[in-house]
Protein backbone atom coordinates (compact mmCIF):
# COMPACT_ATOMS: atom_id res chain seq x y z
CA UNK A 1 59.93 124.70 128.85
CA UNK A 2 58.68 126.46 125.58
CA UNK A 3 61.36 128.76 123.94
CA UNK A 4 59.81 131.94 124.68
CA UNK A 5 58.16 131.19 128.17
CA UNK A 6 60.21 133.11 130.84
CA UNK A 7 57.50 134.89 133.08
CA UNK A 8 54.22 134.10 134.02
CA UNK A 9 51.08 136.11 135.56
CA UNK A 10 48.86 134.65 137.18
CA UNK A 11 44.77 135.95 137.58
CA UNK A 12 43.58 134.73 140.53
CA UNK A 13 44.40 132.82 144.06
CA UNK A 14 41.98 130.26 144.31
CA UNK A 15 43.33 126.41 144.37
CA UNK A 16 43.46 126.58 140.19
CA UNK A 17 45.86 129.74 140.40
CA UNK A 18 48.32 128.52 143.52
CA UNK A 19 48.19 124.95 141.86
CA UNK A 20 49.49 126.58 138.89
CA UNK A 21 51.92 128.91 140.41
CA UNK A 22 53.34 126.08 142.35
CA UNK A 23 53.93 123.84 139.37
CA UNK A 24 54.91 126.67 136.63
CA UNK A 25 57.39 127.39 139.18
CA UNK A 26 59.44 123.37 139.22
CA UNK A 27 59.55 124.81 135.85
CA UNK A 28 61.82 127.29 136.40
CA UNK A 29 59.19 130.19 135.44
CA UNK A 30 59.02 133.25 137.28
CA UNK A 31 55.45 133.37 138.35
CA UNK A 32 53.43 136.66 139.66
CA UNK A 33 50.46 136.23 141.62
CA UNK A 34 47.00 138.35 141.95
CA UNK A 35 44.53 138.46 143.86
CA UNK A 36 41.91 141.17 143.75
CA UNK A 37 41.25 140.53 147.73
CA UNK A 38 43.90 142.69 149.70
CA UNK A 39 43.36 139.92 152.54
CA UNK A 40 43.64 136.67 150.41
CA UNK A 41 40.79 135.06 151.98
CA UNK A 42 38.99 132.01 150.98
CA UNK A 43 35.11 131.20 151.91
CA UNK A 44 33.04 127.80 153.01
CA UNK A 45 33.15 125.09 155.34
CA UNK A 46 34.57 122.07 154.05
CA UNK A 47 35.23 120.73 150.72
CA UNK A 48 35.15 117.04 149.88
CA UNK A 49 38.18 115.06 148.72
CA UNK A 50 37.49 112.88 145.82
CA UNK A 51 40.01 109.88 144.73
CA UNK A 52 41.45 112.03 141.49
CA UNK A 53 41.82 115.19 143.48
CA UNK A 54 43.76 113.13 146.18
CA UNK A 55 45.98 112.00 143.39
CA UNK A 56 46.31 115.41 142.31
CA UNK A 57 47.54 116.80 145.56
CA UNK A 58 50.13 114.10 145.22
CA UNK A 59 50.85 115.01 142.28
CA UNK A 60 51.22 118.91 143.64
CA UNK A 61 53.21 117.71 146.18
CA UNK A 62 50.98 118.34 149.15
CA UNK A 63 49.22 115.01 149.93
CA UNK A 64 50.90 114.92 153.29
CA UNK A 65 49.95 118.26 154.38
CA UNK A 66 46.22 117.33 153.62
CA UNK A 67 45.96 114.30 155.27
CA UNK A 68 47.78 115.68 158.25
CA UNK A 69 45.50 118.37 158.59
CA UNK A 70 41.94 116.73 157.20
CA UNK A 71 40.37 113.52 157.80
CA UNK A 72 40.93 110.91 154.74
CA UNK A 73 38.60 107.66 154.58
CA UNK A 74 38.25 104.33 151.75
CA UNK A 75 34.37 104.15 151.83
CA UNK A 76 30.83 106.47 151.52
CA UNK A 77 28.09 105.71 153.64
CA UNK A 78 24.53 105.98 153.00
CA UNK A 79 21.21 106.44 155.23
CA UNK A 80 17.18 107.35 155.03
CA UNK A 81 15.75 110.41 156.23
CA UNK A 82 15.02 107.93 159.33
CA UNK A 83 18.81 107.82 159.85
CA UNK A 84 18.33 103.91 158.73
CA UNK A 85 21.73 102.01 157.74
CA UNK A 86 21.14 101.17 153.94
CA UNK A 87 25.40 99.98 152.88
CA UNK A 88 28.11 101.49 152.17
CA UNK A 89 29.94 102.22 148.52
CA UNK A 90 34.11 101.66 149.02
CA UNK A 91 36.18 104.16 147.60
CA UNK A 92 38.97 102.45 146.42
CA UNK A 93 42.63 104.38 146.23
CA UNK A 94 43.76 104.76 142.20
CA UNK A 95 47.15 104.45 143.29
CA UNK A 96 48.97 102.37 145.58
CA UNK A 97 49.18 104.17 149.23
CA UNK A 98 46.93 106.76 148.27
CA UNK A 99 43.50 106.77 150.53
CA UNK A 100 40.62 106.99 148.71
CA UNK A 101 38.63 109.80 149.91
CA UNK A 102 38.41 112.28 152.44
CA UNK A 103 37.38 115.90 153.62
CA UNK A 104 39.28 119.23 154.32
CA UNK A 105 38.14 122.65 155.91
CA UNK A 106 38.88 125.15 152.68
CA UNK A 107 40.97 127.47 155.17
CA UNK A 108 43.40 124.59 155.69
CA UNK A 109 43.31 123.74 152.36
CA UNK A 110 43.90 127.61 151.37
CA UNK A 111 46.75 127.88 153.80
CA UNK A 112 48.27 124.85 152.73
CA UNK A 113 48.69 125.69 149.28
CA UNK A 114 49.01 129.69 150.14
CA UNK A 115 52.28 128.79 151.88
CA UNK A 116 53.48 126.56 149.43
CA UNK A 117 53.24 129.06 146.84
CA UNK A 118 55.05 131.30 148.16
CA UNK A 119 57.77 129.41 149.76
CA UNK A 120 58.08 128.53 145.93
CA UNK A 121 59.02 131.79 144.88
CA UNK A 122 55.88 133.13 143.48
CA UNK A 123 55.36 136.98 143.67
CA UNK A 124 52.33 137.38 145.22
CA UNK A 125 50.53 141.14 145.25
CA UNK A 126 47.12 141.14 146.84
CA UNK A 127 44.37 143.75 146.25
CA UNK A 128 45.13 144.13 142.83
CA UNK A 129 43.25 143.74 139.55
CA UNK A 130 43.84 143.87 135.48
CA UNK A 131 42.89 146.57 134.49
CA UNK A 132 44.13 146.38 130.71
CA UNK A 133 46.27 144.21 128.75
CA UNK A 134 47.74 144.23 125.26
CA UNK A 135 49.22 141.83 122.86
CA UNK A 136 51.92 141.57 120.53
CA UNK A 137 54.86 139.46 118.88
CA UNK A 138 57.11 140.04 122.16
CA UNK A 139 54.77 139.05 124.68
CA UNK A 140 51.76 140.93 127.20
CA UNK A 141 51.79 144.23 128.46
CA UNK A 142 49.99 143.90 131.69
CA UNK A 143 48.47 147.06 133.34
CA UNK A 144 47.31 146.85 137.15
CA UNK A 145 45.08 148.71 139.08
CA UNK A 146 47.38 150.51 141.27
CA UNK A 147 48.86 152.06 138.16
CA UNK A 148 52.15 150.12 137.60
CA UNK A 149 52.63 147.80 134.21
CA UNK A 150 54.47 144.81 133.45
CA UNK A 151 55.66 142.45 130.86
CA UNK A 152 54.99 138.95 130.34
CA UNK A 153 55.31 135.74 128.14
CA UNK A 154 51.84 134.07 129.98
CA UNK A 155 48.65 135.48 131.54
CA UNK A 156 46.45 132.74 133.07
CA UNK A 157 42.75 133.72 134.24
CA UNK A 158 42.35 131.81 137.21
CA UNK A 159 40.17 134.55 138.42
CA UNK A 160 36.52 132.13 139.15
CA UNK A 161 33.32 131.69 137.86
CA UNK A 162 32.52 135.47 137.52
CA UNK A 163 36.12 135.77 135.54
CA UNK A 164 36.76 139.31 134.16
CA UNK A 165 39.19 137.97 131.87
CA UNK A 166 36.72 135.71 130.04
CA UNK A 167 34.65 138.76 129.50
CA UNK A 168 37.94 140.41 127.80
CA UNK A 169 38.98 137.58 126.10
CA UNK A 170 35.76 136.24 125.09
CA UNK A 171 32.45 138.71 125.25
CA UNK A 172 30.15 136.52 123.56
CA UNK A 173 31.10 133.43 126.23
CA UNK A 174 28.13 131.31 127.35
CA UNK A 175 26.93 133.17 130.77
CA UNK A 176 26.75 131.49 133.29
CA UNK A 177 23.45 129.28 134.33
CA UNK A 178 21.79 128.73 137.54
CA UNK A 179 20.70 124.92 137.87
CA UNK A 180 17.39 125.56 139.76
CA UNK A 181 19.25 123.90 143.06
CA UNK A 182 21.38 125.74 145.68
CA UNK A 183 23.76 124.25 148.51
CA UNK A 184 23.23 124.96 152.00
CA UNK A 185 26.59 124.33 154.23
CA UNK A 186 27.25 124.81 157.72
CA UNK A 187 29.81 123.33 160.16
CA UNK A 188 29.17 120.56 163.26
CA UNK A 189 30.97 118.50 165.61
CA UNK A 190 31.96 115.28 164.32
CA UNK A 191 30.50 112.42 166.43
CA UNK A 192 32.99 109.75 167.21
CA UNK A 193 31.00 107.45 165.16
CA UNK A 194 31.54 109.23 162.04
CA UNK A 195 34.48 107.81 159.96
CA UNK A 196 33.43 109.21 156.70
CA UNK A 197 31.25 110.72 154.33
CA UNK A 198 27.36 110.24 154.87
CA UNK A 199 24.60 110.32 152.72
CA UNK A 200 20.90 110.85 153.51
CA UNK A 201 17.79 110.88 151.25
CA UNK A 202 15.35 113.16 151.82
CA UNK A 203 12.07 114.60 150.73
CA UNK A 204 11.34 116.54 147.68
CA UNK A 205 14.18 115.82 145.67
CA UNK A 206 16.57 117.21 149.10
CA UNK A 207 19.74 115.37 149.67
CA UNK A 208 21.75 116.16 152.73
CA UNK A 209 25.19 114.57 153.61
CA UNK A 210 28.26 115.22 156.00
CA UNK A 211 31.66 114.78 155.56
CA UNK A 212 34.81 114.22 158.47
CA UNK A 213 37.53 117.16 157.76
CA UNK A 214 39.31 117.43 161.08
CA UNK A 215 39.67 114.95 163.93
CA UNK A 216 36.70 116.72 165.31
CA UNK A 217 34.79 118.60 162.77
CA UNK A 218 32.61 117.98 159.58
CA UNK A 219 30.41 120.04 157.22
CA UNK A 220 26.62 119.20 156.61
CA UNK A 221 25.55 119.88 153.12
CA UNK A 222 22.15 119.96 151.21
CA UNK A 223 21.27 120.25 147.85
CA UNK A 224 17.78 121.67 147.43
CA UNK A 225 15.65 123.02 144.76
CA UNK A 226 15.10 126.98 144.49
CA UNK A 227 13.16 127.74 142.54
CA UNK A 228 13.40 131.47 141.08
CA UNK A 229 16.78 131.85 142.63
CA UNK A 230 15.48 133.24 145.67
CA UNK A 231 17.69 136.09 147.88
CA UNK A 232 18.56 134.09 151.60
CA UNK A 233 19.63 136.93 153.81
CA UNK A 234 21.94 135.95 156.61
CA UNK A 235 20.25 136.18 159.20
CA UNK A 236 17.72 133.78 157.92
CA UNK A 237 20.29 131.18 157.35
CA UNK A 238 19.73 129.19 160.63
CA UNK A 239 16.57 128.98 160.55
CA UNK A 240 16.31 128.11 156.96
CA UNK A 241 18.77 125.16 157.36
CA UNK A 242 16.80 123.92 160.38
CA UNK A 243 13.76 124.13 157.95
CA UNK A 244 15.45 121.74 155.38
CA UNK A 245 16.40 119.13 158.31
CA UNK A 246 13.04 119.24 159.98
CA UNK A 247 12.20 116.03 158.32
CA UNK A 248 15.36 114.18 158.60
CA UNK A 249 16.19 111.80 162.00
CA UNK A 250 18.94 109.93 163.27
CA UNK A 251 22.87 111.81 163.82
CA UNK A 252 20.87 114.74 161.43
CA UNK A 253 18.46 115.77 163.72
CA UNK A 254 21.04 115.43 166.47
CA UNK A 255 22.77 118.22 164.12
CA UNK A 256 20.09 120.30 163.43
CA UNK A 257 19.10 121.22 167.29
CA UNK A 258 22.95 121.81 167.74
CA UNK A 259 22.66 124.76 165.19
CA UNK A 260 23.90 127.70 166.59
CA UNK A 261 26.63 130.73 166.68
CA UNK A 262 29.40 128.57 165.64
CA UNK A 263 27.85 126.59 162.58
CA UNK A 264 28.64 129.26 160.22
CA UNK A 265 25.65 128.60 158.20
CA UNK A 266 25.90 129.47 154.56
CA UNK A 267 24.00 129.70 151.16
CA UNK A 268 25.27 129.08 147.43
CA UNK A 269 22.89 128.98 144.22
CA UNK A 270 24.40 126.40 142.28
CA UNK A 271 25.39 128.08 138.48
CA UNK A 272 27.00 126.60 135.52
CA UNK A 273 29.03 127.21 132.69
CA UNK A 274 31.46 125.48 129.84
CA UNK A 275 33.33 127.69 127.79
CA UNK A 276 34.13 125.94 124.68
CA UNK A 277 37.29 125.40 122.97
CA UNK A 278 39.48 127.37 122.34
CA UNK A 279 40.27 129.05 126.07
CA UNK A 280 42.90 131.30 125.00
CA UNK A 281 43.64 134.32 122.79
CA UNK A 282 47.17 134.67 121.89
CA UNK A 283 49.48 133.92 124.87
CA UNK A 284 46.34 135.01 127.43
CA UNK A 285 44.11 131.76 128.42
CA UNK A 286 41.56 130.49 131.68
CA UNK A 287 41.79 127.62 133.81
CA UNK A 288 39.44 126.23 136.93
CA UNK A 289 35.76 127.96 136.76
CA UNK A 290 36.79 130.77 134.50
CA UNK A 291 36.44 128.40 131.58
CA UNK A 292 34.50 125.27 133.34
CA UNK A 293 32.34 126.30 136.50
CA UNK A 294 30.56 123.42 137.71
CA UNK A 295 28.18 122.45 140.27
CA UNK A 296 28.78 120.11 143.84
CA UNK A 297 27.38 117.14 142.96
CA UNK A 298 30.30 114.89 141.48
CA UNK A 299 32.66 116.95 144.22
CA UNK A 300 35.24 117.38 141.45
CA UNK A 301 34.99 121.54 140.84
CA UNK A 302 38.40 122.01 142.84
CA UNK A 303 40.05 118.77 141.38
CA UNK A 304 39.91 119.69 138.03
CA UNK A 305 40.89 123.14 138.76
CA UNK A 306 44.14 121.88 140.21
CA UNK A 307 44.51 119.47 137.73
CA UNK A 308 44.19 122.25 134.86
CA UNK A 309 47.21 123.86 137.01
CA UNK A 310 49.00 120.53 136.62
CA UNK A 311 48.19 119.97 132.71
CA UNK A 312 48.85 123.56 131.75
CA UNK A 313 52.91 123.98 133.83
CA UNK A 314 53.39 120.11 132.08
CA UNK A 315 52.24 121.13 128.92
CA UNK A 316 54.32 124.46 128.24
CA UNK A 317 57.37 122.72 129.34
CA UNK A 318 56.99 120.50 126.17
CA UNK A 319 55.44 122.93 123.60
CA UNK A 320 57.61 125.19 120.84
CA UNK A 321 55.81 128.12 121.82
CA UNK A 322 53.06 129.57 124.62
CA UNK A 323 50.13 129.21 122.13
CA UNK A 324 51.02 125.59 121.77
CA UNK A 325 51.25 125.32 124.74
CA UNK A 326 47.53 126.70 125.65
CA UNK A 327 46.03 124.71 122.85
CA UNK A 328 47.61 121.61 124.03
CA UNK A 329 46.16 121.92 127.15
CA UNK A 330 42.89 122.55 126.31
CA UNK A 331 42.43 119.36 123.93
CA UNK A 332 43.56 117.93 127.13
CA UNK A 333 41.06 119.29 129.52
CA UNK A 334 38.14 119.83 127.46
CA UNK A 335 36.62 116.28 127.37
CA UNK A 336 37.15 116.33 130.85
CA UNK A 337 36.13 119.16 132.15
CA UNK A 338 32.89 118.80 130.00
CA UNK A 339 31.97 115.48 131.88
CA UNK A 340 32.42 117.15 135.26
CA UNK A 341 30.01 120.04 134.57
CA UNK A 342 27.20 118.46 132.40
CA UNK A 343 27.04 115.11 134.46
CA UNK A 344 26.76 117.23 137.77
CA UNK A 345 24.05 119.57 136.23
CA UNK A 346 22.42 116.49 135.10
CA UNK A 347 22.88 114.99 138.20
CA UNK A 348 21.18 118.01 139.74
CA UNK A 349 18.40 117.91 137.12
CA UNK A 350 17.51 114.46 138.22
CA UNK A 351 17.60 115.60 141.53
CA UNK A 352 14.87 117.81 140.99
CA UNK A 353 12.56 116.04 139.38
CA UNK A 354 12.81 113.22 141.76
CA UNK A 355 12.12 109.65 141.45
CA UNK A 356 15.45 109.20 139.29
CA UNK A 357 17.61 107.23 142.25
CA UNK A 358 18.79 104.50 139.65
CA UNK A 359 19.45 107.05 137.09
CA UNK A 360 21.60 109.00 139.47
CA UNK A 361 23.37 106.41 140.89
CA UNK A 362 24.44 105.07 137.25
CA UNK A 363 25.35 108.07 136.57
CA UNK A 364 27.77 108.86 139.53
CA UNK A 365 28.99 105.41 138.92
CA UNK A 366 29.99 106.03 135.48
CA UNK A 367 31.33 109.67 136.06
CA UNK A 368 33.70 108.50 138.85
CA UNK A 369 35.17 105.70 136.38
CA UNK A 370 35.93 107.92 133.87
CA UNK A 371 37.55 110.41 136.28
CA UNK A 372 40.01 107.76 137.61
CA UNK A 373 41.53 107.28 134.66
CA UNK A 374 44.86 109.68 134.40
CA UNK A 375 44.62 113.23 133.56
């Protein structure tokens, strides 16, 4: 571990954050953790699984807990609106035993790597913010919002897309973009027949899929064009997903007139941003969103955010010094990370425009072989 690397802080409790905690901490470092929700929460339905962020959670260490607890598969299927068969697309494993894809509802996933934080030994204070931090020779003087100050060798901004340490660290960041799409999600019963992803093609550039995460339970998804960035109050969520899968058939429409109380129907617009390199001041640097916020469509946001956890712990346990250490990582990450966002915004572009199936396909082709090679 770098010479003067002793104690870390850590912005943020999302999966970047607790994947960095949890590694940082086979380190030997002492870790603190904040989170600026008292209640530690985490919101969605499901998230998919892809290959790399499989290896990654075996990598992490919690590859068992997620497959115990989600629902894992080796193949993608895909379907017309009409609900027609078209084939299939095999998801090989990139390592031996590992599946190759899968599902997981975020709350598992959140409690999964909550309790493996802290049964690592993080310190983890909730409802708390930065609210200053200083600089010098000796380290980071860390002020918090209920008044009390600490000292540290690391900060990490794992605080999201909206991070209030990249506006401290770097005001004139890119801001982030909306894409023009948003995501609708919502949760259903998983028919028996369902024993992995799905795919459907729709109208008007609208793509709608389902994915497994429990025995019993999947989450519908569609990727839709809104134009203006419209407001979607919550009470018109129902309706305005059953709107979006008037035209599809088959196990969709089946879905759609299920819609009710328990589907915990919600609405995303889709924004983007790359911060570029460097992604630190000092001894002070981002990981996951706060430097690379993505959109769905390659289903790698949360891997790369817990692979950043996994690059950044590996890489100050081999540098001289923290700054080494953060520049390391980013000339790791950055290439990367960069694929992930502007393919998917591409990806969504296409989307948009329509009439670009070839185009997307060889694109998602050529993303996902260039994301199974190792991090």
């Amino acid at each position: 571990m770098s010479a003067d690397l002793r104690k870390a802080l850590i912005v943020g409790g999302g999966v970047a954050g607790m994947a960095a905690a949890i590694s940082l901490r086979k380190h030997g470092v002492a870790v603190d953790l904040i989170d600026r929700d008292p209640d530690w929460r985490t919101y969605g339905a499901g998230i998919t699984i892809t290959g790399p962020t499989l290896r990654a959670f075996h990598q992490l260490g919690v590859l068992d807990e997620v497959g115990a607890v989600g629902a894992l598969s080796d193949h993608v299927k895909f379907f017309t609106i009409d609900g027609e068969f078209m084939g299939k697309m095999p998801a090989p494993p990139l390592l031996e035993g590992l599946p190759g894809t899968g599902g997981i509802m975020r709350p598992a996933l959140h409690k999964i790597l909550s309790e493996r934080t802290v049964a690592a030994g993080t310190a983890v204070r909730l409802g708390q913010t930065v609210a200053d931090l200083q600089q010098d020779d000796a380290g980071v003087i860390v002020q918090f919002s209920d008044g009390s100050e600490a000292h540290y060798d690391l900060v990490i901004g794992a605080d999201g897309s909206h991070s209030t340490l990249r506006e401290q660290l770097f005001p004139a960041a890119p801001p982030l973009v909306f894409t023009g799409q948003g995501c609708w999600r919502m949760l259903a019963d998983r028919p028996a027949e369902v024993d992995s992803a799905e795919i459907y093609f729709g109208p008007d550039s609208v793509k709608v899929g389902f994915n497994p995460c429990t025995a019993d339970k999947m989450y519908l998804f569609a990727t839709i064009s809104m134009p203006g960035n419209p407001h979607v109050a919550d009470e018109d969520l129902p309706d305005g997903m059953r709107r979006i899968l008037e035209p599809f058939g088959g196990r969709v429409a089946r879905i759609r007139e299920a819609i009710g109380p328990d589907s915990a129907v919600n609405y995303r617009p889709l924004f983007a941003m790359l911060l570029p390199a460097p992604w630190h001041v000092g001894r002070v640097g981002l990981i996951g969103d706060a430097a690379h916020a993505t959109t769905p469509h390659l289903a790698s946001g949360a891997g790369i955010a817990i692979e950043d956890g996994l690059v950044l712990a590996e890489e100050m346990g081999q540098a001289a010094t923290v700054e080494a250490g953060w520049a390391a990582f980013a000339a790791r990450r950055y290439d990367r990370a960069k694929l992930v966002v502007q393919n998917s915004v591409e990806i969504g572009r296409l989307e948009q425009e329509g009439g670009h199936d070839d185009d997307i396909m060889a694109l998602m082709s050529q993303s996902t072989h260039a994301l199974a090679a190792a991090i």
